[in-house]
Protein backbone atom coordinates (compact mmCIF):
# COMPACT_ATOMS: atom_id res chain seq x y z
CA UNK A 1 5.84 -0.17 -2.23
CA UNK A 2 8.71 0.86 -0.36
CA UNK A 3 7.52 -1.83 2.68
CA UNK A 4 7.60 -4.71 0.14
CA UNK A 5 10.43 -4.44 -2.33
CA UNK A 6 14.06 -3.60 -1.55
CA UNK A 7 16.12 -1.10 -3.69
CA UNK A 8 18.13 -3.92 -5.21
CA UNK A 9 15.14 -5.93 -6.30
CA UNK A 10 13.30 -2.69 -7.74
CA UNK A 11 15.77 -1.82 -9.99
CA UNK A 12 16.59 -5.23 -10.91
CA UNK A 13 12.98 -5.89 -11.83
CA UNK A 14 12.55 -2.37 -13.43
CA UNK A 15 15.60 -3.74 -15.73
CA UNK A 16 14.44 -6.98 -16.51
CA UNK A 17 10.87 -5.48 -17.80
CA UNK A 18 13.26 -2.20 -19.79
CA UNK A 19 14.82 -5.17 -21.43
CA UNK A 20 11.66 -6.81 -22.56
CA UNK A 21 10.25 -3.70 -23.57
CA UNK A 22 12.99 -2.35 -25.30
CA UNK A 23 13.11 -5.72 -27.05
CA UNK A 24 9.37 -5.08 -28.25
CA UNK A 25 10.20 -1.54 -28.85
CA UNK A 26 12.68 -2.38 -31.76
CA UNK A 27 11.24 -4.50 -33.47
CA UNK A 28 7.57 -2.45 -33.53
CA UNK A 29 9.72 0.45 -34.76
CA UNK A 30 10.91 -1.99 -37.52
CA UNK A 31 7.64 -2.49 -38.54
CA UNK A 32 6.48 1.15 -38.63
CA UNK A 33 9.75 2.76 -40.89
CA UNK A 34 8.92 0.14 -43.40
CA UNK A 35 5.16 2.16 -43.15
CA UNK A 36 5.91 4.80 -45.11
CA UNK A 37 4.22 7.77 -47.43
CA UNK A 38 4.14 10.96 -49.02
CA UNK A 39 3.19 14.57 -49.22
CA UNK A 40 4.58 16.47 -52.40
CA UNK A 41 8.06 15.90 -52.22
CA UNK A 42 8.47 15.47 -48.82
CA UNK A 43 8.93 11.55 -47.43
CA UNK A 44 6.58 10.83 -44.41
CA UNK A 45 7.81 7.80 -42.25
CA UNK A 46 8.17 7.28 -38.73
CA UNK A 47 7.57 9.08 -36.42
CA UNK A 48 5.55 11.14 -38.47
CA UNK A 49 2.42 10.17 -40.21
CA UNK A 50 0.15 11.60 -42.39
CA UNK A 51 -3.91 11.99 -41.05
CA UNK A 52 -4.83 9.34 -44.05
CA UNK A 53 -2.00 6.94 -43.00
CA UNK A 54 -2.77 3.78 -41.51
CA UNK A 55 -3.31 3.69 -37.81
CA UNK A 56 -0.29 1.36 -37.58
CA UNK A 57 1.72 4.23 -38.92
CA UNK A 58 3.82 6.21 -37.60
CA UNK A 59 2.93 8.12 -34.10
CA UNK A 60 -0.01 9.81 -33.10
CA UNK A 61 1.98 13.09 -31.88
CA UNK A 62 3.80 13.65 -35.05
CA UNK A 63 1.23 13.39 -37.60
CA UNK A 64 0.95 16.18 -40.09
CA UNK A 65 -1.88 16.62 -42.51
CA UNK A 66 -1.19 17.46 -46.40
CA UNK A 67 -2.72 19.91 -48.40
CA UNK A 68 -2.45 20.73 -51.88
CA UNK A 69 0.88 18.43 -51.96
CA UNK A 70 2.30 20.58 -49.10
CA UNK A 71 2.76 18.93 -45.37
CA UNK A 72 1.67 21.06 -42.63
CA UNK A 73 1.97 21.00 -38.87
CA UNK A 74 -0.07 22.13 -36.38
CA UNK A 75 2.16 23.23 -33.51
CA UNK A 76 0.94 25.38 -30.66
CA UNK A 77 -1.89 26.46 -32.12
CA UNK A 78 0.08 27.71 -34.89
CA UNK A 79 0.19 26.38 -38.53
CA UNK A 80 3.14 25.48 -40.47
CA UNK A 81 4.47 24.23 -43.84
CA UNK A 82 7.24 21.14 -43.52
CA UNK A 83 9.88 22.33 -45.96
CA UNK A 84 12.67 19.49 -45.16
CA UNK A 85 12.43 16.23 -42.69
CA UNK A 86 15.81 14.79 -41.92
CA UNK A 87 15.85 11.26 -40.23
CA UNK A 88 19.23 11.83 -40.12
CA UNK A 89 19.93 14.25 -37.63
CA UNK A 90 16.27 14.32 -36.20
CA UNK A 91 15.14 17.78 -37.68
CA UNK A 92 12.66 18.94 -39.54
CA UNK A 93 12.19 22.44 -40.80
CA UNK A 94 9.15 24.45 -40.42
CA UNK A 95 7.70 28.09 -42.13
CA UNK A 96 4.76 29.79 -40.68
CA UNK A 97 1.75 29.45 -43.06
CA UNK A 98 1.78 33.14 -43.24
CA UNK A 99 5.07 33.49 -44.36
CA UNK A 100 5.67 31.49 -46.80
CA UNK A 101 6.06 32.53 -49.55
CA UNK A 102 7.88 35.45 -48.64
CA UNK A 103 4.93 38.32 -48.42
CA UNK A 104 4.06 40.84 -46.06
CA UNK A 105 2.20 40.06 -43.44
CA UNK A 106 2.03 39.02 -39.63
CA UNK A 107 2.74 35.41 -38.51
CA UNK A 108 0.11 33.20 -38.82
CA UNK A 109 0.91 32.21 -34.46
CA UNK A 110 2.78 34.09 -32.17
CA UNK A 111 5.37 31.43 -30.81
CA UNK A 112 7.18 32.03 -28.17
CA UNK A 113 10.54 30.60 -26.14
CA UNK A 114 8.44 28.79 -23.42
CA UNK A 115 6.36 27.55 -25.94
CA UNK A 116 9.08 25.52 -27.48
CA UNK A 117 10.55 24.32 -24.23
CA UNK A 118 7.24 23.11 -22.92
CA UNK A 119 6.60 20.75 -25.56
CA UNK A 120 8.15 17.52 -25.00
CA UNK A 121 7.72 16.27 -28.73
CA UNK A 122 10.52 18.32 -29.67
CA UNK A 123 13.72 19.72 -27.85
CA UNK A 124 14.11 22.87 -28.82
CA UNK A 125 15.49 25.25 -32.13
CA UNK A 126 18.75 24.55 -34.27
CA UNK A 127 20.23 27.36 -35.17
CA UNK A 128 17.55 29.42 -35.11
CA UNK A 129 16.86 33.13 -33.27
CA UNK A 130 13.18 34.71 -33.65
CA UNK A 131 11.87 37.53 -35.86
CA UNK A 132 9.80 40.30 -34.02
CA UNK A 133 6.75 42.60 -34.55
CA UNK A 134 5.40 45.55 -32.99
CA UNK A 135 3.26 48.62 -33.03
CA UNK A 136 4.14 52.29 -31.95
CA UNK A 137 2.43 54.94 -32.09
CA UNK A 138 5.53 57.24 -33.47
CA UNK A 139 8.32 56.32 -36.42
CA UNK A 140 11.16 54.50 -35.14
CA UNK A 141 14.59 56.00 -36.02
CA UNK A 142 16.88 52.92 -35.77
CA UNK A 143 17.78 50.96 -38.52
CA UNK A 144 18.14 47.46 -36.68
CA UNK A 145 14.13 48.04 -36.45
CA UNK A 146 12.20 48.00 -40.16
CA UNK A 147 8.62 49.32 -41.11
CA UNK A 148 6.00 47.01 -42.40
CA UNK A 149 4.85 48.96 -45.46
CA UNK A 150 1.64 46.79 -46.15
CA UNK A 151 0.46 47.12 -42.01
CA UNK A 152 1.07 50.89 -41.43
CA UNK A 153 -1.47 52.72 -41.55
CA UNK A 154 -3.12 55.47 -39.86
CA UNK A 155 -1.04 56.51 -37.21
CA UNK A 156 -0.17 53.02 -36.42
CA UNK A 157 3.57 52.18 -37.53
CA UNK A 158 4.33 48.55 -37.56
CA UNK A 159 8.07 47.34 -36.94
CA UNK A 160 9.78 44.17 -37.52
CA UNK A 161 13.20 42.95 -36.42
CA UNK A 162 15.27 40.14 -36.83
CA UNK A 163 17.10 38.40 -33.28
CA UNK A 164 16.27 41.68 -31.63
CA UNK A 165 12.87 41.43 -29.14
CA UNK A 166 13.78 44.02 -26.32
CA UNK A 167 10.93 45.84 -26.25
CA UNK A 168 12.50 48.58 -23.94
CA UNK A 169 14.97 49.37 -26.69
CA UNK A 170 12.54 50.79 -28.90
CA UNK A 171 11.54 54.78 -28.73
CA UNK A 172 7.97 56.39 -28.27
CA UNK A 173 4.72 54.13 -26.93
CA UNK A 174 5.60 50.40 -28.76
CA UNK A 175 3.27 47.35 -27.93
CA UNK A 176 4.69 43.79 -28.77
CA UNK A 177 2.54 42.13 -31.62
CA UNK A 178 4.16 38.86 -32.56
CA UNK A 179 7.45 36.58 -32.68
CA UNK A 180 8.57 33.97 -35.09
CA UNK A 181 11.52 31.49 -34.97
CA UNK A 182 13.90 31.67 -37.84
CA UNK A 183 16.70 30.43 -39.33
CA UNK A 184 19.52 32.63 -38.06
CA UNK A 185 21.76 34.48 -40.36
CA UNK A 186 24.91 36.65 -39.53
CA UNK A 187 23.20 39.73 -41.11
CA UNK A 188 23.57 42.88 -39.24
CA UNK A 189 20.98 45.22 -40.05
CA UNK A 190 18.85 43.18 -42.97
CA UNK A 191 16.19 45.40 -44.65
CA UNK A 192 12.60 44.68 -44.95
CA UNK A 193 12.96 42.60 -47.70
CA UNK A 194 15.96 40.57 -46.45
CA UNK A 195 13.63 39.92 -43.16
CA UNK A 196 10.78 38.49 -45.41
CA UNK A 197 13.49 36.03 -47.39
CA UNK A 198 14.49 35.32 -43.76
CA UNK A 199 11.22 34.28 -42.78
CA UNK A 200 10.21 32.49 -45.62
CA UNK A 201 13.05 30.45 -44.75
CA UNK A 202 11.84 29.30 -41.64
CA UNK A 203 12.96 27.50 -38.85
CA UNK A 204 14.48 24.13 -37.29
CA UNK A 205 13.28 21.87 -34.55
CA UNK A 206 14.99 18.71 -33.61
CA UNK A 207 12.95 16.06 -32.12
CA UNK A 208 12.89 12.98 -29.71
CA UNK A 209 11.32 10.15 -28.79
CA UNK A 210 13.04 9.07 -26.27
CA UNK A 211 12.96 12.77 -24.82
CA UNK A 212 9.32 12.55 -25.26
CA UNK A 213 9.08 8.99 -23.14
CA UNK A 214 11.15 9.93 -20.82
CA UNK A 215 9.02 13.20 -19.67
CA UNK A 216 6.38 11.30 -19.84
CA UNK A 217 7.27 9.11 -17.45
CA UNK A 218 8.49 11.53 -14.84
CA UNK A 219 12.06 11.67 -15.60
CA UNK A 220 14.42 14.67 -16.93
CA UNK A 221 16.24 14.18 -20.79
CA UNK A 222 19.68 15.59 -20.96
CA UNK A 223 21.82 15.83 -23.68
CA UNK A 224 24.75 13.00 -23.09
CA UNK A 225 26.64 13.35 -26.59
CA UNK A 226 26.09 16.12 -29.16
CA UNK A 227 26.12 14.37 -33.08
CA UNK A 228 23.78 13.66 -36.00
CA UNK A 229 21.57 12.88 -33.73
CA UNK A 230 22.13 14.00 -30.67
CA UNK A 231 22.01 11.22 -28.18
CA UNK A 232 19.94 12.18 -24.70
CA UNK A 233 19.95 10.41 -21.50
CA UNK A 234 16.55 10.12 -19.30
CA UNK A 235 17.65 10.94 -15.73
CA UNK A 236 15.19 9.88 -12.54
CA UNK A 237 15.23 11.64 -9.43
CA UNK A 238 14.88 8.35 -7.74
CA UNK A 239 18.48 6.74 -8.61
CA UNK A 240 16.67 4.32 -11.12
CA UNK A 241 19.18 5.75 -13.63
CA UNK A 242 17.11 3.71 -16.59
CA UNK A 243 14.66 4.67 -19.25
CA UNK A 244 11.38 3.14 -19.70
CA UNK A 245 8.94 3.43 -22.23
CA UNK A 246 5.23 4.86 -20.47
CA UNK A 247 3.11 1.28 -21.48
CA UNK A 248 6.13 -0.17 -18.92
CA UNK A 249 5.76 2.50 -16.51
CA UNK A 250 2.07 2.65 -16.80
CA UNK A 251 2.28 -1.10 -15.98
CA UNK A 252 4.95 -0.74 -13.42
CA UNK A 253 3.23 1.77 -11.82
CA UNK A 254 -0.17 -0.15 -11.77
CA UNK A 255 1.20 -3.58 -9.85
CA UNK A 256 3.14 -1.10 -7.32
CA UNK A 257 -0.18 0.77 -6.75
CA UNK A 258 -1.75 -2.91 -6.20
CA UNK A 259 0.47 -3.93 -3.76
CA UNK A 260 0.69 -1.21 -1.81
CA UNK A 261 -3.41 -1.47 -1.32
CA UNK A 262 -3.12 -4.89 -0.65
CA UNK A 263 -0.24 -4.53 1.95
CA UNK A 264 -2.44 -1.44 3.11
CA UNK A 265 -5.18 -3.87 3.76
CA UNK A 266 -3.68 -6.53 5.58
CA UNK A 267 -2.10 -3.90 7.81
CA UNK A 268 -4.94 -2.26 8.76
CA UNK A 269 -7.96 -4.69 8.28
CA UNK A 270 -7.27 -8.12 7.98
CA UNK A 271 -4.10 -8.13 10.74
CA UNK A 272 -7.24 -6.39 13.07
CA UNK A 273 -9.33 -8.74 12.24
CA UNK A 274 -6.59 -11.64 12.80
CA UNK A 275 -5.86 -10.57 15.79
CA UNK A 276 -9.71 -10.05 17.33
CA UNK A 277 -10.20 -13.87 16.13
CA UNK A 278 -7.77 -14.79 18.20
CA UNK A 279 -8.36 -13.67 21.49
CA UNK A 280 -11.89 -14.64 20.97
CA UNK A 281 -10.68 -18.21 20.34
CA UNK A 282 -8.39 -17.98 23.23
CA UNK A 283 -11.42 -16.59 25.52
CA UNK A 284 -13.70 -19.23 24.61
CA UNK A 285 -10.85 -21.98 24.84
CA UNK A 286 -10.08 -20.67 28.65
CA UNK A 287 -13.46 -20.45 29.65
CA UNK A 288 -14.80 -23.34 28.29
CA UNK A 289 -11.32 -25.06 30.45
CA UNK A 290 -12.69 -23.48 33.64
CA UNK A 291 -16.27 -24.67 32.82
CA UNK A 292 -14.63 -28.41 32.39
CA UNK A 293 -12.52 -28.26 35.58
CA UNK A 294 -15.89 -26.88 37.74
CA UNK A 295 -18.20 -30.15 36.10
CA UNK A 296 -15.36 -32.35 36.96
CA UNK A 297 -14.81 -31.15 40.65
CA UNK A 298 -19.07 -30.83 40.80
CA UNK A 299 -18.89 -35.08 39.86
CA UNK A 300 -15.74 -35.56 42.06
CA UNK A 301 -16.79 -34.01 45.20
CA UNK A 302 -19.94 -36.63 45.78
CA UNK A 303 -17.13 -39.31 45.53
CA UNK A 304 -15.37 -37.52 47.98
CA UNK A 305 -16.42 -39.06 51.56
CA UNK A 306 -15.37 -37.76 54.61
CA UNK A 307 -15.47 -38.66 58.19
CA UNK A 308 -17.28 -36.48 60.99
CA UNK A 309 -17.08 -37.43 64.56
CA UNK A 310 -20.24 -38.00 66.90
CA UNK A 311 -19.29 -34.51 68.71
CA UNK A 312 -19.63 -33.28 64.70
CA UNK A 313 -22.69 -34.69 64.03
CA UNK A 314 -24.49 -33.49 67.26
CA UNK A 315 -23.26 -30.06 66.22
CA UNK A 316 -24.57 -30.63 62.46
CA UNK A 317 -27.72 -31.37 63.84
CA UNK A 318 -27.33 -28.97 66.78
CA UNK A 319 -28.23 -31.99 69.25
CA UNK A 320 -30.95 -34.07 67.30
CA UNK A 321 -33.34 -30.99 67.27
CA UNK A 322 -35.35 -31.45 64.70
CA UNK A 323 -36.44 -35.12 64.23
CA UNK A 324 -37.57 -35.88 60.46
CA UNK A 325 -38.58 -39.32 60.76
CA UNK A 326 -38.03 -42.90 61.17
CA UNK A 327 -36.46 -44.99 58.47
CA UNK A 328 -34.89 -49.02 58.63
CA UNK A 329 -32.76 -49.05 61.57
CA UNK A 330 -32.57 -46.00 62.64
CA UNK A 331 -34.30 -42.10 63.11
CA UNK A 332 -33.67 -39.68 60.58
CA UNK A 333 -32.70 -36.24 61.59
CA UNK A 334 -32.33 -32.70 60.21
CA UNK A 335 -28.56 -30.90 59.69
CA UNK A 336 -26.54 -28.74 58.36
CA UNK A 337 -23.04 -28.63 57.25
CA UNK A 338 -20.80 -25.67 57.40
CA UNK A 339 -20.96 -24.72 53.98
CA UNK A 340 -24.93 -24.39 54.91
CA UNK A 341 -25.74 -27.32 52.58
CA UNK A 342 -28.86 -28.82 54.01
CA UNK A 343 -28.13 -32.88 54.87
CA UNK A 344 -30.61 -35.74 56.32
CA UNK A 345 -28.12 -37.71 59.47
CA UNK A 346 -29.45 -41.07 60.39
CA UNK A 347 -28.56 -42.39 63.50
CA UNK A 348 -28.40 -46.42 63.68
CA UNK A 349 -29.59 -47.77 67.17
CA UNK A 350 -32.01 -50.72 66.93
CA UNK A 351 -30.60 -53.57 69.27
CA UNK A 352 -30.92 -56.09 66.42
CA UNK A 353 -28.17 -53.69 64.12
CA UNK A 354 -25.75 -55.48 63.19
CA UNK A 355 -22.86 -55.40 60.27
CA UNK A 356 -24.94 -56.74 57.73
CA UNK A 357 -27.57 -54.16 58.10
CA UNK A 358 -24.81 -51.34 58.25
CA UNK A 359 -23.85 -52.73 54.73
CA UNK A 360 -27.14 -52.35 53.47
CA UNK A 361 -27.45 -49.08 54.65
CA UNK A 362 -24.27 -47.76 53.18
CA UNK A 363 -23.35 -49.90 50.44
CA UNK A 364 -20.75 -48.77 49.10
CA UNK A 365 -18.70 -48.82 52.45
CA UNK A 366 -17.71 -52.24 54.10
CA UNK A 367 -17.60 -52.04 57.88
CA UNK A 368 -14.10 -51.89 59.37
CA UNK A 369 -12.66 -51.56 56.28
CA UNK A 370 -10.98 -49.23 53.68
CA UNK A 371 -13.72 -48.33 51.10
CA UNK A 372 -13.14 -47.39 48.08
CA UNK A 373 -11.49 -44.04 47.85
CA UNK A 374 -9.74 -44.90 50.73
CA UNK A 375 -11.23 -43.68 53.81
CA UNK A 376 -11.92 -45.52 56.87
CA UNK A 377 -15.24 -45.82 58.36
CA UNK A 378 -16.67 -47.51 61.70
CA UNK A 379 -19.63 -48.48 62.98
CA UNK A 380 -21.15 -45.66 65.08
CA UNK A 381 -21.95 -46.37 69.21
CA UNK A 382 -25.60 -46.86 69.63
CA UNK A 383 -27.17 -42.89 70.92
C-alpha cells in the first residue's frame, strides 16, 4: 500500500473512518448499558453479560454465567465468584471458587503473573499481591510460612504464605503447588486463619475496552492519566498515533490488502502484457508499411520507361542471336537485361514503317515527343 497512498492521505483517511466509527461506537454502547440484568445482588450491564442475556447484550468476552444467585467467571481456566462490579472505576472483584467461603483448601486454578498480563480483557491487579502454596517434605520453621492443617498428611507438610513466593527461601526439599491473587493487606506475619479471611477476600482486576481493541489491532495501551478510571492511550509503532476499533481495522486492512494485489497485478501482468501488445502492433504496423511501399514501387516501376541505345540493345540481345520470330513490322528477338530479367526486343525495319505504324506499335509513346512520364523517345534507324 505504501506505492499507492502517501503518509498524509493514510492517516487522514484512517481519521476520517476513526471518526465514523467512533461515532457508531457511542451510540451502540448507548444501546447496550440500557441492556441490563442481574445475578443475586450483583448488577450485570455492559460490558459484561450474563450466558442467558440477549445476544445484543453486553460483550461476548465478559460474559459471566450465574449460579445459585452467585456470578462466576471463568478466567484462565480458573473459576471465580464476582463479589463487587464497579462501572465506576472499571473493577471488578473476584474469589477463587475454592476459597470462598473462607475454608481450607487449595485454589480452585493456579494463576499466575504472566497469566494476568497476557490477557488483554483486563490490565492487570489493583492492589493486590498473591497467596502461595507448597509442599516439603520436612516442617518449616519460619513463621512468615503457615501449615495447612486439613492437607498435611503423611510426611507431606503443606505451607501457605501470603506476598511471599520465593521458593529458594524456604528450608528442606519444597515443591511449588499453587498461587492466588489477593487483596493485599499490611499484615506482617498473618496466621493460618488470617490467610484464609485473606483469601476469601479475593482479588481486583481492572478492565478495558479500549485496551482490549487496541491489542487487538496491533497497537500497545499505555496508561496516559491515572483516575477513576484510568484513562489509556493505544500507541502504533507506525506513527498512526490513533485508535481504531478491529471491525475498522479489519476493514482497513482488507481494502489495503486489495489494492496492493491489484497494483501487484498491473505491475507484473497486465503492464507485461501492455507492453507485448504493443510492439506486436508496432511490428505488424512497420511491416505491413514495407509491404505497401514494395506493391507500390512493384506498380511504379512498369510505368517507369527508360531509354537504351542501339549499342545497348545489341548487347541485350548479344547481337540479334537468338531470333524468336516475326511480328507487324518488324523481327522479334531474344534479350536480357542486366538485372537478368528475360525481355522480347523488336526491331522495326520494313521500308513501308512509318510514324503511324510506330504509334501503333507503342501506343502509349508519340514519336518525337515527350510521353507521358516524361521521357523522350525516337524512332530507331532501320538495322
Amino acid at each position: 500500500m505504501k506505492h499507492l497512498l502517501s503518509p498524509a492521505i493514510s492517516n487522514l483517511f484512517l481519521l476520517l473512518l476513526w471518526t465514523f466509527s467512533s461515532t457508531i461506537s457511542v451510540e451502540g454502547r448507548i444501546l447496550e448499558e440500557n441492556c441490563s440484568s442481574s445475578c443475586g445482588d450483583i448488577n450485570i450491564s455492559f460490558p459484561f453479560r450474563l450466558t442467558t442475556d440477549p445476544a445484543r447484550c453486553g460483550d461476548s468476552d465478559y460474559e459471566l454465567s450465574c449460579t445459585d444467585n452467585q456470578p462466576i467467571l471463568q478466567f484462565h481456566s480458573g473459576k471465580y465468584f464476582v463479589k463487587q462490579i464497579s462501572y465506576d472505576t472499571q473493577i471488578i472483584r473476584l474469589v477463587d471458587f475454592n476459597l470462598a467461603p473462607a475454608k481450607c483448601s487449595l485454589p480452585y486454578n493456579s494463576l499466575s503473573i504472566d497469566d494476568l498480563r497476557s490477557d488483554s480483557r483486563y490490565r492487570g491487579l489493583v492492589s493486590s499481591t498473591f497467596t502461595s502454596f507448597f509442599r516439603c517434605s520436612n516442617e518449616i520453621k519460619d513463621q512468615s510460612y503457615r501449615e495447612v492443617p486439613c492437607l498435611t498428611q503423611n510426611g507431606s507438610h503443606f505451607y501457605v504464605t501470603y506476598s511471599n513466593y520465593i521458593i529458594s527461601d524456604l528450608q528442606g526439599s519444597c515443591s511449588f503447588v499453587s498461587r492466588v491473587p489477593t487483596i493485599y493487606h499490611a499484615v506482617l506475619y498473618p496466621s493460618y486463619d488470617s490467610i484464609l479471611k485473606l483469601m476469601a477476600s479475593g482479588f481486583d482486576l481492572e478492565w478495558s475496552l479500549e485496551c482490549r481493541d487496541c491489542v487487538a489491532a496491533g497497537a500497545s495501551c499505555y496508561l496516559n492519566s491515572p483516575g477513576t478510571p484510568n484513562i489509556y492511550q493505544c500507541h502504533y509503532s507506525q506513527g498512526i498515533g490513533i485508535y481504531l476499533p478491529p471491525i475498522v481495522t479489519f476493514i482497513f486492512a482488507a481494502v489495503w490488502n486489495i489494492a496492493l494485489v491489484i497494483n501487484l497485478v498491473a505491475r507484473f501482468i497486465l503492464a507485461p502484457i501492455v507492453v507485448i501488445g504493443f510492439l506486436i502492433h508496432k511490428h505488424r504496423t512497420t511491416k505491413k508499411t514495407e509491404h505497401n511501399k514494395e506493391i507500390n514501387l512493384t506498380n511504379q516501376q512498369p510505368l517507369i520507361p527508360r531509354r537504351y541505345s542501339y549499342y545497348d540493345v545489341i548487347e541485350i540481345t548479344k547481337n540479334f542471336k537468338e531470333k524468336l520470330g516475326k511480328g507487324g513490322f518488324g523481327t522479334v528477338f531474344k534479350g536480357q537485361l542486366a538485372d537478368g530479367s528475360v525481355v522480347a526486343v523488336k526491331i522495326l525495319g520494313e521500308s513501308k514503317f512509318n510514324n503511324e505504324d510506330f504509334t501503333s506499335e507503342v501506343p502509349h509513346f508519340d514519336v518525337g515527343k515527350t510521353n507521358q512520364q516524361g521521357t523522350q523517345y525516337e524512332l530507331p534507324h532501320d538495322s
